[in-house]
N, C-alpha and C. Protein backbone atom coordinates (compact mmCIF):
# COMPACT_ATOMS: atom_id res chain seq x y z
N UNK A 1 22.10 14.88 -22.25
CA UNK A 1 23.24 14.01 -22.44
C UNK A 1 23.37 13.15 -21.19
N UNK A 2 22.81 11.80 -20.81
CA UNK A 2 23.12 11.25 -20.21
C UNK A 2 24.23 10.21 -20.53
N UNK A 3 24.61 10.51 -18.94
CA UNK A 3 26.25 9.36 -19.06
C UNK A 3 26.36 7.91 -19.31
N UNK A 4 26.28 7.74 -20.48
CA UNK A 4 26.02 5.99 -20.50
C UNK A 4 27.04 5.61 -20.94
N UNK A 5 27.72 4.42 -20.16
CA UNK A 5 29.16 4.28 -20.54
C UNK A 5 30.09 4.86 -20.46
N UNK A 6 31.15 4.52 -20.83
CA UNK A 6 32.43 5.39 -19.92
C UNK A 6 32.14 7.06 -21.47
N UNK A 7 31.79 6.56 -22.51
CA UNK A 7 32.28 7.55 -23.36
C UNK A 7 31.36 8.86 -23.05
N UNK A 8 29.97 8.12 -22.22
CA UNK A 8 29.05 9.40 -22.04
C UNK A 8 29.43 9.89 -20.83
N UNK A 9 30.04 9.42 -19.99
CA UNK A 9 31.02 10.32 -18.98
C UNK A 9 31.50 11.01 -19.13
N UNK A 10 32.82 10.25 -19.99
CA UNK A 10 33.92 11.51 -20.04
C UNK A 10 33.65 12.76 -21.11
N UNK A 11 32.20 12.57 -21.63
CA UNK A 11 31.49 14.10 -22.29
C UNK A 11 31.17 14.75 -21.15
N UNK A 12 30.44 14.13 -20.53
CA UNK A 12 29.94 15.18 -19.40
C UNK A 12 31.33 15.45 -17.99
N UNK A 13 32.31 14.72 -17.99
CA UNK A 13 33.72 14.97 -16.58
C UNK A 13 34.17 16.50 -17.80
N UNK A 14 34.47 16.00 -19.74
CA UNK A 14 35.18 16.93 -20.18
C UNK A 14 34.26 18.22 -20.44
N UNK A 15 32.93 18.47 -20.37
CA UNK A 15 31.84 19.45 -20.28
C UNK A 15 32.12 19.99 -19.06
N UNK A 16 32.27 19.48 -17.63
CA UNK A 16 32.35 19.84 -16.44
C UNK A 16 33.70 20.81 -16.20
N UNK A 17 34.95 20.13 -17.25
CA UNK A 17 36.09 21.30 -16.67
C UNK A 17 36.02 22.06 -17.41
N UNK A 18 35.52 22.08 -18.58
CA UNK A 18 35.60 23.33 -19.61
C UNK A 18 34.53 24.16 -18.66
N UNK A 19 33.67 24.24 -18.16
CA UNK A 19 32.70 24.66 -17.65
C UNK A 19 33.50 25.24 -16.00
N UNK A 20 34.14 24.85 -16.03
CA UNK A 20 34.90 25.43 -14.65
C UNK A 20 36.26 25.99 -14.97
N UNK A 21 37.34 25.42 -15.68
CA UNK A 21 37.76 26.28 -16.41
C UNK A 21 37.85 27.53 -17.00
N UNK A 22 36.62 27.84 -17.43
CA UNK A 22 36.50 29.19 -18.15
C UNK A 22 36.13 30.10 -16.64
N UNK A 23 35.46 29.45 -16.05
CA UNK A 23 34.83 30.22 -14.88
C UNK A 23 36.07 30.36 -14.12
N UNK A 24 36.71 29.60 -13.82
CA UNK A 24 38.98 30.25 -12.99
C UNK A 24 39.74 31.21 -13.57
N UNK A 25 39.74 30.92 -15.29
CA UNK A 25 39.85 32.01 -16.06
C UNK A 25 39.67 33.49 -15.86
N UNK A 26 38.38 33.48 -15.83
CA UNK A 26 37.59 34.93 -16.13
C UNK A 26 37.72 35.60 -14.83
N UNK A 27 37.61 34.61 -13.79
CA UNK A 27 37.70 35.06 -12.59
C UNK A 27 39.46 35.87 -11.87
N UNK A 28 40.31 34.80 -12.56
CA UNK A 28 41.86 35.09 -12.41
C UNK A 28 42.64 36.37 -13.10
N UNK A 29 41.98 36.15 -13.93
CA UNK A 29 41.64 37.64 -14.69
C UNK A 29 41.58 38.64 -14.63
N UNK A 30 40.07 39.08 -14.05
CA UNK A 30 39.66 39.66 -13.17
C UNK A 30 40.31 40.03 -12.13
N UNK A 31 40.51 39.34 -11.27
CA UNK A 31 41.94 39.41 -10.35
C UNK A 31 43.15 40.09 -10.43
N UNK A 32 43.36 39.75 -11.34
CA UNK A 32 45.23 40.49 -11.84
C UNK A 32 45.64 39.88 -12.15
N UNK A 33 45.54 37.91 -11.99
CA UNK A 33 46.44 36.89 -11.53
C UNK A 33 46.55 36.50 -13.21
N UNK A 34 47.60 37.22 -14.06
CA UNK A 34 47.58 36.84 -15.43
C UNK A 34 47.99 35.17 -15.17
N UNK A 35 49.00 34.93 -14.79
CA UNK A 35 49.66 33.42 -15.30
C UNK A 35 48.70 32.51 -14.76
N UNK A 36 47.74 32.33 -13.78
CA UNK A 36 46.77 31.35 -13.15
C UNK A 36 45.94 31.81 -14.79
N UNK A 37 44.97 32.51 -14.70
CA UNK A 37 44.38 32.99 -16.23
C UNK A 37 44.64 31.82 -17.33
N UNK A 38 45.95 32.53 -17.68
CA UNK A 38 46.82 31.88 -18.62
C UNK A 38 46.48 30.11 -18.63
N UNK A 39 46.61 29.77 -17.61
CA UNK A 39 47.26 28.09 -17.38
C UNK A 39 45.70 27.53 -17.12
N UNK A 40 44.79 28.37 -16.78
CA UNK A 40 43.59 27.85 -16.74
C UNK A 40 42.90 27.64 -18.32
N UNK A 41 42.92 28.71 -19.15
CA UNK A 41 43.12 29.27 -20.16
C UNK A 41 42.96 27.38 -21.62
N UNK A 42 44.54 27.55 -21.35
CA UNK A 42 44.94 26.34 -21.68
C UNK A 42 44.51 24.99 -21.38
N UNK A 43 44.05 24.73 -20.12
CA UNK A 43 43.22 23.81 -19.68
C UNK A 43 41.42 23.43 -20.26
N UNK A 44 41.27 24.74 -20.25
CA UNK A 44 39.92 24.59 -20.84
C UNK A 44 39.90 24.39 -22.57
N UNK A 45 41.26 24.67 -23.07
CA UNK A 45 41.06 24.12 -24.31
C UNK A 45 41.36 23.07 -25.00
N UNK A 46 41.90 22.30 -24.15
CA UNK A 46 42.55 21.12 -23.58
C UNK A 46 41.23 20.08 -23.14
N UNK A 47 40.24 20.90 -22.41
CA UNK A 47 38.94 19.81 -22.19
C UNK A 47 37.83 20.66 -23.59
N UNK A 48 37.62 21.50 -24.19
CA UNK A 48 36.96 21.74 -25.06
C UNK A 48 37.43 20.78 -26.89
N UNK A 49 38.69 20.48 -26.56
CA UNK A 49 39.54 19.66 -27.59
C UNK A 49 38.87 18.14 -26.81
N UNK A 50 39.31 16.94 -25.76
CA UNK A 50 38.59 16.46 -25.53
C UNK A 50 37.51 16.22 -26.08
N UNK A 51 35.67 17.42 -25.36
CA UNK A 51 34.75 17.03 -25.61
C UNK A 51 34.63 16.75 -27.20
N UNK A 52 35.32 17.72 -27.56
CA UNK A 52 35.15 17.70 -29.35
C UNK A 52 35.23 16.24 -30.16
N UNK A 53 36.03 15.78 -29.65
CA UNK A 53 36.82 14.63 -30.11
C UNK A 53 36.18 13.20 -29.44
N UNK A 54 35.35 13.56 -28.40
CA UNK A 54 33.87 12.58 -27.82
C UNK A 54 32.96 12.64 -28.24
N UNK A 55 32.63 13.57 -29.07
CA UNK A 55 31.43 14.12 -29.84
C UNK A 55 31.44 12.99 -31.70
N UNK A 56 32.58 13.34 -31.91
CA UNK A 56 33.15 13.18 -33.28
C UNK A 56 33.10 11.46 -33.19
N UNK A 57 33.50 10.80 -31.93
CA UNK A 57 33.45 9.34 -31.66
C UNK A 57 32.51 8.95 -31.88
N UNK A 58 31.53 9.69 -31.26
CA UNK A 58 30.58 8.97 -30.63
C UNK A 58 29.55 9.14 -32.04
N UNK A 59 29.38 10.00 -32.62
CA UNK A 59 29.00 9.92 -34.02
C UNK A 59 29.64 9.05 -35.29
N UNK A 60 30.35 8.34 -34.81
CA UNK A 60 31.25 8.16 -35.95
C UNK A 60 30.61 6.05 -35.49
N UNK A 61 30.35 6.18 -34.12
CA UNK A 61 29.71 4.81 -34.15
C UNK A 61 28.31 4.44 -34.82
C-alpha cells in the first residue's frame, strides 16, 4: 500500500494508530491501568472505523 495522495496516507497514518493503539491497549492492560486500556481501546476503533471507510472509498472510485 503505497501512499499516493492524501487518501493513500491517511490508510497508512489510520493503519499506523490502529497498529499502536492496540499495542497501548494490551500493554495498559497488562498493567492494571483499566481506564488508559479502555480509552485506548476506543481509539483504535475509531482508526480501524476510519481505515475501513478508506478502503470502501477508495474502491468505490
Amino acid at each position: 500500500m503505497e501512499p499516493r495522495g492524501a487518501l493513500g496516507l491517511r490508510m497508512v497514518l489510520a493503519t499506523f494508530g490502529l497498529v499502536v493503539c492496540v499495542f497501548i491497549a494490551i500493554t495498559a492492560y497488562a498493567a492494571g491501568l483499566f481506564v488508559a486500556a479502555f480509552v485506548a481501546t476506543v481509539l483504535a476503533v475509531v482508526a480501524a472505523a476510519d481505515f475501513v471507510s478508506m478502503v470502501r472509498r477508495r474502491a468505490g472510485r
